[in-house]
PDB file of N, CA and C in Angstrom:
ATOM      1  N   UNK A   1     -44.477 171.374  82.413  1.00  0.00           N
ATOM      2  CA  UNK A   1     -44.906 169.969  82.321  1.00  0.00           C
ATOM      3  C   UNK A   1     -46.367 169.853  82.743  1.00  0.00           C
ATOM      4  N   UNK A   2     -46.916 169.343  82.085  1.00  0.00           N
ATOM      5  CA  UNK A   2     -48.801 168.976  81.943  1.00  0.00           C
ATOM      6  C   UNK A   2     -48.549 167.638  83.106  1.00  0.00           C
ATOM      7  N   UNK A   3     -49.398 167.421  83.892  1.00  0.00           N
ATOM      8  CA  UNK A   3     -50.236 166.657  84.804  1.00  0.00           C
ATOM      9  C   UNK A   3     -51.503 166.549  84.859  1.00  0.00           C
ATOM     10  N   UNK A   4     -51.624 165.094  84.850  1.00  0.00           N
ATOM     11  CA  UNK A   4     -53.060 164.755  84.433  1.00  0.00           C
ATOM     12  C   UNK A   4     -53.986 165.210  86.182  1.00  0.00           C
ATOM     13  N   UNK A   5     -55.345 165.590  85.855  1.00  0.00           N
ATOM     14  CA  UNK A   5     -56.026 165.441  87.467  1.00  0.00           C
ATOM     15  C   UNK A   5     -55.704 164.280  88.868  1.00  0.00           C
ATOM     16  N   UNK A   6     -55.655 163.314  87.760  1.00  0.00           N
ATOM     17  CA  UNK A   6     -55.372 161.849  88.412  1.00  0.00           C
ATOM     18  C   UNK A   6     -53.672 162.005  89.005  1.00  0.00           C
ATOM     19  N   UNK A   7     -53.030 162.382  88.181  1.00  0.00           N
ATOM     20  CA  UNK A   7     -51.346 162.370  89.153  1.00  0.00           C
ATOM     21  C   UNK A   7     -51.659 162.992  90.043  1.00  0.00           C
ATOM     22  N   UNK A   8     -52.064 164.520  90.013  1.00  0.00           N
ATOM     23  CA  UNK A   8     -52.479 165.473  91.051  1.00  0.00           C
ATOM     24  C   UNK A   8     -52.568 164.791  92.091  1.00  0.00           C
ATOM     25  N   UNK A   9     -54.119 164.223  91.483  1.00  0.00           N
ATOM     26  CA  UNK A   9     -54.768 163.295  93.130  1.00  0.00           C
ATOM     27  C   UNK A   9     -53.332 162.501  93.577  1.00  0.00           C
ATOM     28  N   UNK A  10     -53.132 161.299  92.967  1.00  0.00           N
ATOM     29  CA  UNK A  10     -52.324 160.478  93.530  1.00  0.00           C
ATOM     30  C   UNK A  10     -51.351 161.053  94.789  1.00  0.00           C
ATOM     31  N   UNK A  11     -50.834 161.906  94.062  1.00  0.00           N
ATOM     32  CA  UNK A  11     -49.284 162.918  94.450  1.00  0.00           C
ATOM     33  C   UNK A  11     -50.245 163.403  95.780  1.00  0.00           C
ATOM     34  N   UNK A  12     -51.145 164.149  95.575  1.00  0.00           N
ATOM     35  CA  UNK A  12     -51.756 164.555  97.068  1.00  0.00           C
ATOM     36  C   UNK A  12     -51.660 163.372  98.325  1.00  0.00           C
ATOM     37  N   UNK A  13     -52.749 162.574  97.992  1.00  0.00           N
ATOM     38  CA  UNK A  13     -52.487 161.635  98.564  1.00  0.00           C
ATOM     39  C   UNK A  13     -51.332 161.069  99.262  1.00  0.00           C
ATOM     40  N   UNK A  14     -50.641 160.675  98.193  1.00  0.00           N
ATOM     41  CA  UNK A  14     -49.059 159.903  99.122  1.00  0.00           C
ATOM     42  C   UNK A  14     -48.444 161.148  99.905  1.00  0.00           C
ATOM     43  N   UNK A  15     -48.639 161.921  99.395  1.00  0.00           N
ATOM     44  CA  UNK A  15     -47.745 163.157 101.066  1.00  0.00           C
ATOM     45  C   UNK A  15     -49.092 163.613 101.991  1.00  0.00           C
ATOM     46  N   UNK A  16     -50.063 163.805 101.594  1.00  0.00           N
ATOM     47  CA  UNK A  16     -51.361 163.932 102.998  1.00  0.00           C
ATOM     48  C   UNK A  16     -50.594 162.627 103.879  1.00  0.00           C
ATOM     49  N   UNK A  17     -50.624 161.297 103.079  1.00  0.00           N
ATOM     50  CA  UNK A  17     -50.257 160.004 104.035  1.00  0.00           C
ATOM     51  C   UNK A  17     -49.389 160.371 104.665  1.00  0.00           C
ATOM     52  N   UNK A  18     -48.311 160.450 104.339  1.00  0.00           N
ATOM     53  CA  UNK A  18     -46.789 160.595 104.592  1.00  0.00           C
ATOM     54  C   UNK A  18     -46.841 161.016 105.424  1.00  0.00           C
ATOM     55  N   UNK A  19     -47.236 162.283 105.389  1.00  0.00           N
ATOM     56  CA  UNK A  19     -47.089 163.522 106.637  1.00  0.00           C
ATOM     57  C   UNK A  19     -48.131 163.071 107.882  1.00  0.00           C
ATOM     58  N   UNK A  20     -49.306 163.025 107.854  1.00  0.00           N
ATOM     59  CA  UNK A  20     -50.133 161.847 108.448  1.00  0.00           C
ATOM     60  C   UNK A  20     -49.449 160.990 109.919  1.00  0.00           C
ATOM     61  N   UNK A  21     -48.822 160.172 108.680  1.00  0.00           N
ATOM     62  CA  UNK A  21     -48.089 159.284 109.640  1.00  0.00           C
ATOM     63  C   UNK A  21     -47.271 159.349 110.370  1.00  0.00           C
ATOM     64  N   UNK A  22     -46.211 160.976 109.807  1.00  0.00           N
ATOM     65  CA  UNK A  22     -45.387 161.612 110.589  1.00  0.00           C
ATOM     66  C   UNK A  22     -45.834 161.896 111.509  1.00  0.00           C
ATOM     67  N   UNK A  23     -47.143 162.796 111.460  1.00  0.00           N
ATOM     68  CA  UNK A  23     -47.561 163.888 112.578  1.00  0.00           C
ATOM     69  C   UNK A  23     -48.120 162.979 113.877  1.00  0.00           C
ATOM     70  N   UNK A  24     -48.149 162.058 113.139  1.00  0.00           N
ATOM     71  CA  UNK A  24     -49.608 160.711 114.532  1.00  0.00           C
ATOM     72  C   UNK A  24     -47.812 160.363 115.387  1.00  0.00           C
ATOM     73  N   UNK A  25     -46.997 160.051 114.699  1.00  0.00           N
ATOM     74  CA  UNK A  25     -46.078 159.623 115.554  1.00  0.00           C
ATOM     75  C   UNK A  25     -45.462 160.307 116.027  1.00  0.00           C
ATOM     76  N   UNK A  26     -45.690 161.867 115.990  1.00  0.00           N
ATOM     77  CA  UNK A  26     -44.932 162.937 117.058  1.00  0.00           C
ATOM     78  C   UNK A  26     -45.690 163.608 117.316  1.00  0.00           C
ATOM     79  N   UNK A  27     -47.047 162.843 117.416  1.00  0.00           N
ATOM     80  CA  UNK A  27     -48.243 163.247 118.372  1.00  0.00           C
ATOM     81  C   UNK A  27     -47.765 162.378 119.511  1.00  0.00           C
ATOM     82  N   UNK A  28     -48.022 161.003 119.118  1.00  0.00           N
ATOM     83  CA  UNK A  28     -48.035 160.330 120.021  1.00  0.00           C
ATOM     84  C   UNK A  28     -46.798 160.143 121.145  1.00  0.00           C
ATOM     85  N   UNK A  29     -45.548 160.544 120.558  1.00  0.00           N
ATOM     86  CA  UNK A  29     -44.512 161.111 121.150  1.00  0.00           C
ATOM     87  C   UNK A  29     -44.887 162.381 122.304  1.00  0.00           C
ATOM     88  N   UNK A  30     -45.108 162.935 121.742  1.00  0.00           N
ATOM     89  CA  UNK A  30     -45.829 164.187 122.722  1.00  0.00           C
ATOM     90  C   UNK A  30     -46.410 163.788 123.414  1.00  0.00           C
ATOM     91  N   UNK A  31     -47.533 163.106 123.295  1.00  0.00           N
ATOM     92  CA  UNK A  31     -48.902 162.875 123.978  1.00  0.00           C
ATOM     93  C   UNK A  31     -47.946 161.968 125.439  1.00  0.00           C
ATOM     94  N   UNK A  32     -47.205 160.727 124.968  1.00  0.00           N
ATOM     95  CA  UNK A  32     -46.397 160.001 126.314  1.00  0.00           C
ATOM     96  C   UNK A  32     -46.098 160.875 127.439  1.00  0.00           C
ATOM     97  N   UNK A  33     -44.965 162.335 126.395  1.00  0.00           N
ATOM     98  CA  UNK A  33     -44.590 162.626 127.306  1.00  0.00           C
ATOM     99  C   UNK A  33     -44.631 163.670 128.340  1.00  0.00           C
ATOM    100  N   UNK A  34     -45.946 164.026 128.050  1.00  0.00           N
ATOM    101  CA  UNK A  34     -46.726 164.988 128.333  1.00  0.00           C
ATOM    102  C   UNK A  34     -47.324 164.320 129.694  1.00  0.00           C
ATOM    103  N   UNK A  35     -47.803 163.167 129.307  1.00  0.00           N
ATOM    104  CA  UNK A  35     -48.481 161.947 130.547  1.00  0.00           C
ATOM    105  C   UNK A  35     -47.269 161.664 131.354  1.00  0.00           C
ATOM    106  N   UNK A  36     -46.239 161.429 131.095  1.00  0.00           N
ATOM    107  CA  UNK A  36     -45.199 161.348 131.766  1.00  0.00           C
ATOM    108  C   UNK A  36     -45.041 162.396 132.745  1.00  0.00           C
ATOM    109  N   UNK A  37     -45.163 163.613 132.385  1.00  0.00           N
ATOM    110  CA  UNK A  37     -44.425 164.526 132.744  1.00  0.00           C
ATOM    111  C   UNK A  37     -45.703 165.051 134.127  1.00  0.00           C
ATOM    112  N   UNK A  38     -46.989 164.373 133.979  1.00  0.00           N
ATOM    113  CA  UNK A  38     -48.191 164.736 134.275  1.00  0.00           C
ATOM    114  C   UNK A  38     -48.044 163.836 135.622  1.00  0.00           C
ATOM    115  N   UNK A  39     -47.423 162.692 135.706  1.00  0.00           N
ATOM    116  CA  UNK A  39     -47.268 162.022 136.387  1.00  0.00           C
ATOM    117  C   UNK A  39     -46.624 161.874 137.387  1.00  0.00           C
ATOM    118  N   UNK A  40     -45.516 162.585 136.666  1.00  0.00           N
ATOM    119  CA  UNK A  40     -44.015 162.638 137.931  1.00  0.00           C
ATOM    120  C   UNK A  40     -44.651 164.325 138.403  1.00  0.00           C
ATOM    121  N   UNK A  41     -46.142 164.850 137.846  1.00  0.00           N
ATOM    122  CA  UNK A  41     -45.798 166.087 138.758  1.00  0.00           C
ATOM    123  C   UNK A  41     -44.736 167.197 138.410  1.00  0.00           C
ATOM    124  N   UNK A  42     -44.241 167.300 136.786  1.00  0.00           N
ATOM    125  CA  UNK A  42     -43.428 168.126 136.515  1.00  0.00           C
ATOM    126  C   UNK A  42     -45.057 169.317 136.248  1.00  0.00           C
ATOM    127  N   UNK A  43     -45.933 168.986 135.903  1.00  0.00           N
ATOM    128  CA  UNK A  43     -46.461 170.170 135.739  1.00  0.00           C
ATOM    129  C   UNK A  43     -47.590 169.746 133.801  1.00  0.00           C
ATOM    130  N   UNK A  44     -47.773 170.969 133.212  1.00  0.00           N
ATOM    131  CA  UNK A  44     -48.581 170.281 132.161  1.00  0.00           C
ATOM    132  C   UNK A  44     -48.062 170.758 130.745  1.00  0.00           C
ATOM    133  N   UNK A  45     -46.816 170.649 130.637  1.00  0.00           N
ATOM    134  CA  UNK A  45     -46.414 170.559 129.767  1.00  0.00           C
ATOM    135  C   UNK A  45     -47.084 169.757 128.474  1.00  0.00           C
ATOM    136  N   UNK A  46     -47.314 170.520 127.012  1.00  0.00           N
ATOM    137  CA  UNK A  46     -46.879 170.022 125.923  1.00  0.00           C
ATOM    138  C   UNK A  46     -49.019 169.888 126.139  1.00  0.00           C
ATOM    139  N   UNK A  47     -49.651 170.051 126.660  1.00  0.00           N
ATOM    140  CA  UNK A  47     -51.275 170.387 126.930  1.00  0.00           C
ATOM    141  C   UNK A  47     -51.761 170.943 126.033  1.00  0.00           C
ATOM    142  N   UNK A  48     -52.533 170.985 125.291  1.00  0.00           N
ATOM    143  CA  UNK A  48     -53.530 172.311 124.015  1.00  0.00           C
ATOM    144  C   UNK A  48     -54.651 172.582 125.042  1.00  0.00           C
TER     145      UNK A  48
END
């Protein structure tokens, strides 16, 4: 099956987003509980 450049793009796009939005929200998941964990003094978990 032929695809034009333009579907390509599109199709890129909506899953770059997708995933995007996944990754920011189990960043930001992480990132809490990492501060959490930073807080109570468990140590530095989940850190780069």
């Amino acid at each position: 099956m032929a695809h034009t450049e333009k579907e390509y793009i599109n199709l890129s796009v909506e899953l770059a987003t997708s995933s995007d939005l996944r990754w920011n929200y189990d960043n930001q998941i992480r990132q809490k509980m990492a501060s959490n964990c930073r807080s109570q003094g468990i140590g530095r978990w989940g850190d780069s």
